[in-house]
C-alpha atoms as a PDB file:
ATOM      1  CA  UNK A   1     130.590  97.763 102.473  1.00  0.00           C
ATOM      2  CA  UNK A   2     129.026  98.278 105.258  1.00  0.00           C
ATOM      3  CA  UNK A   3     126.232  95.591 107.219  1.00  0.00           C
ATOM      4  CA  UNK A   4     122.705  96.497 106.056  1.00  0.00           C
ATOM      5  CA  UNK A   5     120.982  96.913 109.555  1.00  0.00           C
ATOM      6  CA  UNK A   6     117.786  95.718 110.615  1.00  0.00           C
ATOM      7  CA  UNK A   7     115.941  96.715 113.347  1.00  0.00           C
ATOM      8  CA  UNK A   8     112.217  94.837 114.409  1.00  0.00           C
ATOM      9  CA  UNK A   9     109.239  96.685 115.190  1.00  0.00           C
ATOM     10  CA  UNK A  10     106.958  94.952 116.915  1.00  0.00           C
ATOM     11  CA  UNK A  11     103.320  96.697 116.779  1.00  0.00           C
ATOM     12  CA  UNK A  12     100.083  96.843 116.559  1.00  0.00           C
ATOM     13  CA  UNK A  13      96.908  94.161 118.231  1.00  0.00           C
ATOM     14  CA  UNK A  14      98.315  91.297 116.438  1.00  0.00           C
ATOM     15  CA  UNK A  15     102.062  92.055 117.034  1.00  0.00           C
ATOM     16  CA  UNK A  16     103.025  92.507 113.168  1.00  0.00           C
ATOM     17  CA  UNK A  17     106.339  93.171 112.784  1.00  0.00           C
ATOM     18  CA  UNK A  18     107.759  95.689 111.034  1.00  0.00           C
ATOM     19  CA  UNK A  19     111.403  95.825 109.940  1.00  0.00           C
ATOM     20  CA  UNK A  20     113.522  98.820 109.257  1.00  0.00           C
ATOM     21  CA  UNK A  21     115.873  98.597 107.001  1.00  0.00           C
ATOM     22  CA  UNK A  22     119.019 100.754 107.041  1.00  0.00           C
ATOM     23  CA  UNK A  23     122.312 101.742 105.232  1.00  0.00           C
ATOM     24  CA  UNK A  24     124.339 103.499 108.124  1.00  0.00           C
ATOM     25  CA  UNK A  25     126.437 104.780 105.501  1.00  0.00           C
ATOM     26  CA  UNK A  26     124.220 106.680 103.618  1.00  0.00           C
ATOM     27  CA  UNK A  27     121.458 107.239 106.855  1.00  0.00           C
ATOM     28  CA  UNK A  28     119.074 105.984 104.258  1.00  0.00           C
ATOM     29  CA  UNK A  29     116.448 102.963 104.948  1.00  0.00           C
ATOM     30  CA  UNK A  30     113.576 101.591 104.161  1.00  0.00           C
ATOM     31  CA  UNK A  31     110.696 100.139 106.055  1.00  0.00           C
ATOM     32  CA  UNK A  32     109.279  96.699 105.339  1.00  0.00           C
ATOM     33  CA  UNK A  33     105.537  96.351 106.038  1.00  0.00           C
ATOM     34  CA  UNK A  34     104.382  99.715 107.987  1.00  0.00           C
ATOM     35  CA  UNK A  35     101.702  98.336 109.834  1.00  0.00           C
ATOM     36  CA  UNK A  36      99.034  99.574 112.549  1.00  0.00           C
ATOM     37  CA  UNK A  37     101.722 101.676 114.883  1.00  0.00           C
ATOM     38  CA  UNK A  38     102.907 104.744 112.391  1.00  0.00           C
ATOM     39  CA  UNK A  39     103.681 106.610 114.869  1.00  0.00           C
ATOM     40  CA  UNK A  40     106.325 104.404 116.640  1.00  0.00           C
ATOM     41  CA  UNK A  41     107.800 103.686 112.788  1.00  0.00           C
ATOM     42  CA  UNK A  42     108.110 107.952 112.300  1.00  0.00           C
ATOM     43  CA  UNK A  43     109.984 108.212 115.699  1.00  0.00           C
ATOM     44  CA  UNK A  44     112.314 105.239 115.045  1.00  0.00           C
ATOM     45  CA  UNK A  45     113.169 107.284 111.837  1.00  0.00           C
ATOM     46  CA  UNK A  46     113.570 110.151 113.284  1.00  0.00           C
ATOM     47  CA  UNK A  47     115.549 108.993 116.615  1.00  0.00           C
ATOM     48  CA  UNK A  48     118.489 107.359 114.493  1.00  0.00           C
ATOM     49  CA  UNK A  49     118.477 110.304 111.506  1.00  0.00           C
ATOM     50  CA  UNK A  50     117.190 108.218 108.903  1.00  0.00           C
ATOM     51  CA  UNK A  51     115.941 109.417 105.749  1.00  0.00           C
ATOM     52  CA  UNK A  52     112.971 106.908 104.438  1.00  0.00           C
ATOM     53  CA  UNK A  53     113.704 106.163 100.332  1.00  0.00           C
ATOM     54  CA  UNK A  54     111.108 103.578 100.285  1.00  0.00           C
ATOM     55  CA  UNK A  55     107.736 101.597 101.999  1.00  0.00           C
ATOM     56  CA  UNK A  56     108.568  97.658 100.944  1.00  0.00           C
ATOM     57  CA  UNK A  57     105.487  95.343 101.268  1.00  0.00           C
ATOM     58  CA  UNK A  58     105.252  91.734 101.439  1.00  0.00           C
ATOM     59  CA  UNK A  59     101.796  91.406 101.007  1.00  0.00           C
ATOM     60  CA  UNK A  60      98.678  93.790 101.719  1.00  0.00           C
ATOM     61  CA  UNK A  61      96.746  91.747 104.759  1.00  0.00           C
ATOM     62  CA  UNK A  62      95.536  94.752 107.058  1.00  0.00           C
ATOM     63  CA  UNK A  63      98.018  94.706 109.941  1.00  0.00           C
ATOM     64  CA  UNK A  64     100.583  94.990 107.561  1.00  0.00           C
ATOM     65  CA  UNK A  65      99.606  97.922 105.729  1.00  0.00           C
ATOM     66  CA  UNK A  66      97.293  99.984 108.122  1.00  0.00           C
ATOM     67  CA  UNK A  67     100.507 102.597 108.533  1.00  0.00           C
ATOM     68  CA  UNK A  68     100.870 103.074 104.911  1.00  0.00           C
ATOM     69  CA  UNK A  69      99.124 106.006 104.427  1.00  0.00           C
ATOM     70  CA  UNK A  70     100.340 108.067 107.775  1.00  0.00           C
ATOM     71  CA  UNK A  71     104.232 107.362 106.725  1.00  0.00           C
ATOM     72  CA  UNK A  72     103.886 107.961 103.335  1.00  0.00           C
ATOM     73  CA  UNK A  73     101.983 111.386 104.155  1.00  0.00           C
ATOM     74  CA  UNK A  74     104.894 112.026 106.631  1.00  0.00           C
ATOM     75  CA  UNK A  75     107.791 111.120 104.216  1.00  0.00           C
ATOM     76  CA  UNK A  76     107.018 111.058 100.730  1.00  0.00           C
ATOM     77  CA  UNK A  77     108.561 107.623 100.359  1.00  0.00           C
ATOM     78  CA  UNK A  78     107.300 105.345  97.290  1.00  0.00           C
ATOM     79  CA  UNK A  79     105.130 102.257  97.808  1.00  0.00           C
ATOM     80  CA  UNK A  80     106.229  98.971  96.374  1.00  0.00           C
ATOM     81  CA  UNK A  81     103.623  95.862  96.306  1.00  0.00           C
ATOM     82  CA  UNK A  82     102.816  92.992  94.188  1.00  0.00           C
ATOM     83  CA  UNK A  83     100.064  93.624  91.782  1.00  0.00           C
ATOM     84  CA  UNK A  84      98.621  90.389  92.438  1.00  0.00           C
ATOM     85  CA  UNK A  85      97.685  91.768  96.130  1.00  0.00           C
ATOM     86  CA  UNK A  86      96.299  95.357  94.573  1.00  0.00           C
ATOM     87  CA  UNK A  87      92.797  94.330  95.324  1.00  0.00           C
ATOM     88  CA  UNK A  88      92.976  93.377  98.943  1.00  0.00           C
ATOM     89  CA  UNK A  89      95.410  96.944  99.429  1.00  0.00           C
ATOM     90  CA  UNK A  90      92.707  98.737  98.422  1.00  0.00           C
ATOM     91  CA  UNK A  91      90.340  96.865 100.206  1.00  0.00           C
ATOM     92  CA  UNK A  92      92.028  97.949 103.630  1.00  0.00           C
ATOM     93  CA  UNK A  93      88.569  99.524 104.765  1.00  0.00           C
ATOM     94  CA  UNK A  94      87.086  96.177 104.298  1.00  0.00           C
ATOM     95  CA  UNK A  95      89.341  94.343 105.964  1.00  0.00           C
ATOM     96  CA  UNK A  96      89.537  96.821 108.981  1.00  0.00           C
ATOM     97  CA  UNK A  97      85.885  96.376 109.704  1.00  0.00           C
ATOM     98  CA  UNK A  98      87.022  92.408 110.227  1.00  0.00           C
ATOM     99  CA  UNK A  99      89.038  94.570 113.544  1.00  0.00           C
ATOM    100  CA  UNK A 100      86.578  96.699 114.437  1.00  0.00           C
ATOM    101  CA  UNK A 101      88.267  99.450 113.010  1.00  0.00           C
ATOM    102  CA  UNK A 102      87.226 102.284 110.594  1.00  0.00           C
ATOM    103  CA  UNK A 103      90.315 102.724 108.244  1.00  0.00           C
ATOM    104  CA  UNK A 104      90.862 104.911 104.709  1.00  0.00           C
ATOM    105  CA  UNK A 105      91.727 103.962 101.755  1.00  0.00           C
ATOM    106  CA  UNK A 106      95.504 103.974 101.579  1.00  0.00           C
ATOM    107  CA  UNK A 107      97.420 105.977  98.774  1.00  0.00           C
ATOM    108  CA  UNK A 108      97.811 103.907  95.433  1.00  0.00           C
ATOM    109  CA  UNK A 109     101.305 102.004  95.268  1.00  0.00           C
ATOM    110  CA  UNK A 110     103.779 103.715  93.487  1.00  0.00           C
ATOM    111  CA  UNK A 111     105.421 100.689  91.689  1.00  0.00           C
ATOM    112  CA  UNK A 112     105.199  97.451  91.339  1.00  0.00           C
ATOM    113  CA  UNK A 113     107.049  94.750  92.490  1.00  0.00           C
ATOM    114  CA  UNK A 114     108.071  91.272  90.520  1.00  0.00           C
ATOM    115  CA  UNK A 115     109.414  87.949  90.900  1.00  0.00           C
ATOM    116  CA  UNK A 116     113.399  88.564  90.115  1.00  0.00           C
ATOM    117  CA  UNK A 117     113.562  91.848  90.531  1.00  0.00           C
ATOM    118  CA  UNK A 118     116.313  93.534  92.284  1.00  0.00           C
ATOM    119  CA  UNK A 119     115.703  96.349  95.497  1.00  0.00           C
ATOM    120  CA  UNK A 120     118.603  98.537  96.024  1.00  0.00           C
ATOM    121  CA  UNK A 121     119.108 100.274  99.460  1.00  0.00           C
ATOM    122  CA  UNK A 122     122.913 101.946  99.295  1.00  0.00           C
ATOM    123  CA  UNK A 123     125.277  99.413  98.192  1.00  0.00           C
ATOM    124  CA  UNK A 124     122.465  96.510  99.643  1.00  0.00           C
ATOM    125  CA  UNK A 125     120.413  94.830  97.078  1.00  0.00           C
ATOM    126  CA  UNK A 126     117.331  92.365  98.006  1.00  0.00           C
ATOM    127  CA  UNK A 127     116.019  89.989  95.371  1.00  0.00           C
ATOM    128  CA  UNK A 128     112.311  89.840  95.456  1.00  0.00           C
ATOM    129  CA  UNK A 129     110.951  86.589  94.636  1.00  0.00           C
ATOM    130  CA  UNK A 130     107.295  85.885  94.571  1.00  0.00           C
ATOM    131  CA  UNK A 131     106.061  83.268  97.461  1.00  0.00           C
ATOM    132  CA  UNK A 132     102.016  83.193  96.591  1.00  0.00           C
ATOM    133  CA  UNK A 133     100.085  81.092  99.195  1.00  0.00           C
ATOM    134  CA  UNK A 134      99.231  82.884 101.973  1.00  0.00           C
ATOM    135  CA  UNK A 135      98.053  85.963  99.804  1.00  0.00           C
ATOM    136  CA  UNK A 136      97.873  85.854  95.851  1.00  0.00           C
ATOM    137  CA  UNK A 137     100.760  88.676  95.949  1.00  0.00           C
ATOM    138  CA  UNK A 138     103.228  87.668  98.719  1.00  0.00           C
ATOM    139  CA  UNK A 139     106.229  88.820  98.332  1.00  0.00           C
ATOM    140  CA  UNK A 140     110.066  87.475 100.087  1.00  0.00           C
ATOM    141  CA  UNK A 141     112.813  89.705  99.823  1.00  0.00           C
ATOM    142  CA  UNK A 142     116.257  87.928  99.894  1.00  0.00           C
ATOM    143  CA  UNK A 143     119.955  89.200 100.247  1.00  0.00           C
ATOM    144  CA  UNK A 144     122.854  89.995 103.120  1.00  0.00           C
ATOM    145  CA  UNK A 145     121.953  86.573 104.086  1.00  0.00           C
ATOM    146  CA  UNK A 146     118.193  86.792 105.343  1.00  0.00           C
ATOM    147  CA  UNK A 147     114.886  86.384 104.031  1.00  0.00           C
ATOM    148  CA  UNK A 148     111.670  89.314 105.149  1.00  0.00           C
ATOM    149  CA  UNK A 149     109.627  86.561 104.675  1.00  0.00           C
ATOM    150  CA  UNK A 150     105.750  88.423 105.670  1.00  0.00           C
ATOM    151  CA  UNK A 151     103.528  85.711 106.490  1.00  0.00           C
ATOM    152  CA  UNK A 152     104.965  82.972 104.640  1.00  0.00           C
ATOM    153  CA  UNK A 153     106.703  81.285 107.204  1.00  0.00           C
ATOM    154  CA  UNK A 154     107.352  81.594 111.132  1.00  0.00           C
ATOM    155  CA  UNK A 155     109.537  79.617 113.714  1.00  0.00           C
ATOM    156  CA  UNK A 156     107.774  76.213 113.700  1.00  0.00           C
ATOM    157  CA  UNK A 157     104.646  77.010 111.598  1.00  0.00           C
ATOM    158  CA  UNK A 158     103.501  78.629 108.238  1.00  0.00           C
ATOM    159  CA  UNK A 159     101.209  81.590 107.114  1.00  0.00           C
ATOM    160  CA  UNK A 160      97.183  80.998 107.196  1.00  0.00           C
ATOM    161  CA  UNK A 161      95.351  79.911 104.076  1.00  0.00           C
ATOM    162  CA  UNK A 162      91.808  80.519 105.094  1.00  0.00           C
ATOM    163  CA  UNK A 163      91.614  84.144 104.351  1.00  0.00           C
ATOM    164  CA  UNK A 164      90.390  85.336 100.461  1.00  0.00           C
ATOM    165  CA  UNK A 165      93.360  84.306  97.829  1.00  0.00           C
ATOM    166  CA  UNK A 166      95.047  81.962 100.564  1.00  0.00           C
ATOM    167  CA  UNK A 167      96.201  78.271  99.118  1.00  0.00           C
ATOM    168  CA  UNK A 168      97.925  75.536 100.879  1.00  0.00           C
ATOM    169  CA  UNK A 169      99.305  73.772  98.008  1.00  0.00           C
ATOM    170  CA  UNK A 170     100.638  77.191  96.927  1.00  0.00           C
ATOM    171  CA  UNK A 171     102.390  78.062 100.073  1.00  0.00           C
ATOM    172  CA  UNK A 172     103.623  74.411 100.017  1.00  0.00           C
ATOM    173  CA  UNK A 173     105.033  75.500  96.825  1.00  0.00           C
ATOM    174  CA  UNK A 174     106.522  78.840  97.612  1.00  0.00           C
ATOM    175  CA  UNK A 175     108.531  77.453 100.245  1.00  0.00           C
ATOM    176  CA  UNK A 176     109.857  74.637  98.800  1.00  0.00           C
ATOM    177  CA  UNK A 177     110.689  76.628  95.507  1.00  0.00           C
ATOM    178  CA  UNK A 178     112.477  79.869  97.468  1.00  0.00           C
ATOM    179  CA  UNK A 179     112.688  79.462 101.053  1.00  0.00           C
ATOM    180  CA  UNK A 180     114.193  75.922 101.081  1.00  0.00           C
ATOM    181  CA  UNK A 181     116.542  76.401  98.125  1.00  0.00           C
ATOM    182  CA  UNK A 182     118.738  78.790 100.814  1.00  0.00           C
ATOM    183  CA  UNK A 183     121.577  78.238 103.051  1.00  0.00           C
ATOM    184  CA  UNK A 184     120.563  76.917 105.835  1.00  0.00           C
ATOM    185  CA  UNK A 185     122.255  79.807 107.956  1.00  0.00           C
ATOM    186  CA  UNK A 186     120.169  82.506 106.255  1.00  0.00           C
ATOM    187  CA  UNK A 187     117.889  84.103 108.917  1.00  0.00           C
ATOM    188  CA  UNK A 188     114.172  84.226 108.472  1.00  0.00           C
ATOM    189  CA  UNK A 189     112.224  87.255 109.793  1.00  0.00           C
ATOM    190  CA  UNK A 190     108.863  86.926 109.559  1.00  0.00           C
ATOM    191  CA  UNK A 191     105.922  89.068 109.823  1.00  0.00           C
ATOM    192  CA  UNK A 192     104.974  87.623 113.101  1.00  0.00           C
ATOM    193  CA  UNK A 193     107.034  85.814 116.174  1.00  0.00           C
ATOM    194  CA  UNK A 194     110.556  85.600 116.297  1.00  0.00           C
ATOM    195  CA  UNK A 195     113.421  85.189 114.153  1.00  0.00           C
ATOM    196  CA  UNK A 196     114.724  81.662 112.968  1.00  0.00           C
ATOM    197  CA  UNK A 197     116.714  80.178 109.938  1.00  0.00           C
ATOM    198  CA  UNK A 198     115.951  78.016 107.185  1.00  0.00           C
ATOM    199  CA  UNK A 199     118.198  75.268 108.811  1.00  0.00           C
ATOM    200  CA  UNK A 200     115.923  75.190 111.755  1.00  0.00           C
ATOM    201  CA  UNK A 201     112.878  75.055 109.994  1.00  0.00           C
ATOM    202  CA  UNK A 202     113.980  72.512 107.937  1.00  0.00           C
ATOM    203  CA  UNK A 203     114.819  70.687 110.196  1.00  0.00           C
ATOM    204  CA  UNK A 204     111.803  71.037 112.681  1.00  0.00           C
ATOM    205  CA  UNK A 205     108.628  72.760 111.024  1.00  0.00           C
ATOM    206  CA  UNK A 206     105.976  70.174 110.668  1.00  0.00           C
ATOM    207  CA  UNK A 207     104.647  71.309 107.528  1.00  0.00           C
ATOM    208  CA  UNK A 208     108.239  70.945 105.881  1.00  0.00           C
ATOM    209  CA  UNK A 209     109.067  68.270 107.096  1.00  0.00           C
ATOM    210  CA  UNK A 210     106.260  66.529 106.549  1.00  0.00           C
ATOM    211  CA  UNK A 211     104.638  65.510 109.973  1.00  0.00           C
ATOM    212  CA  UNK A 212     101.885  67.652 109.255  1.00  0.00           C
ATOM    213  CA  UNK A 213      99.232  66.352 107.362  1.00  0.00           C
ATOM    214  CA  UNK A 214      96.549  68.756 105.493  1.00  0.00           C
ATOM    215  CA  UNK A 215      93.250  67.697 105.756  1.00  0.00           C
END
């Protein structure tokens, strides 16, 4: 079997990442969180012959989901997103008029996505477990030893809880419960900032281990 490869796409005014996913075997991928920079997603496809099967989403803050609507008008691919985050998706006007920015209403999601089930991409297959906290639908996606973690976690800090649906205690939760349960080899790409691994994070995030204190 062949490695699943993943290739970051930094974009956008708050430097979301987006991740394509890709079987080399097949030339088929998927793309994990399409946010602001459509364009730059379309070429990448298009530059390595990829045919799109699918638009994964972690969660449905803004700069995760403002390409949405351009790719899937482009490619025809499905979109697959936690119903618990349905009302802030279609809420994306809203919450691009926090940016300054007028933005439509992005095309409903075309399945949805559930704690245990299984995402197949060639012979690669990503569990998605559901890691509430920083939205009420955040999603992980886990398999060929990495986590797409969204906003969950990043290298030496954790998603925000101030925005609608955000907890602290429930992020606490989610990480504990799925991201601290893997290897500690398995790499962590988040939504924002670099890569890391659980190891590392368990080993030096403040808020796991537990020299931060919530007030």
């Amino acid at each position: 079997m062949s490695a699943l490869d993943v290739i970051t796409l930094p974009n956008g005014q708050l430097e979301q990442n987006c991740y394509l996913l890709a079987d080399p075997a097949r030339r088929g991928a998927v793309l994990v969180d399409p946010g602001e920079d459509a364009g730059m997603f379309l070429a990448e496809l298009g530059r390595r012959g990829l045919t799109l099967e699918a638009i994964w989403l972690t969660h449905a803050h803004v700069d995760h989901i403002m390409g949405v609507g351009a790719v899937k008008a482009a490619t025809g691919a499905p979109v697959y997103l936690h119903p618990a985050d349905r009302e802030l998706y279609d809420a994306l006007p809203e919450q691009g008029r926090w940016m300054g920015l007028e933005l439509e209403t992005p095309p409903p999601p075309d399945f949805p996505l559930a704690d245990g089930q299984h995402l197949v991409l060639g012979t690669h297959h990503l569990l998605v477990r559901h890691t509430p906290g920083h939205s009420p639908g955040s999603v992980s996606l886990v398999g060929d030893g990495l986590i797409l973690g969204g906003d969950v976690l990043f290298s030496g800090s954790v998603g925000r809880t101030d925005l609608p649906g955000g907890d602290f205690a429930t992020l606490l939760q989610s990480l504990h419960r799925v991201f601290l349960t893997l290897p500690d080899s398995t790499r962590v790409l988040s939504g924002h900032g670099p890569e890391t691994t659980v190891g590392i994070e368990r080993l030096t995030n403040p808020f796991l281990t537990g020299a931060y204190r919530h007030e």
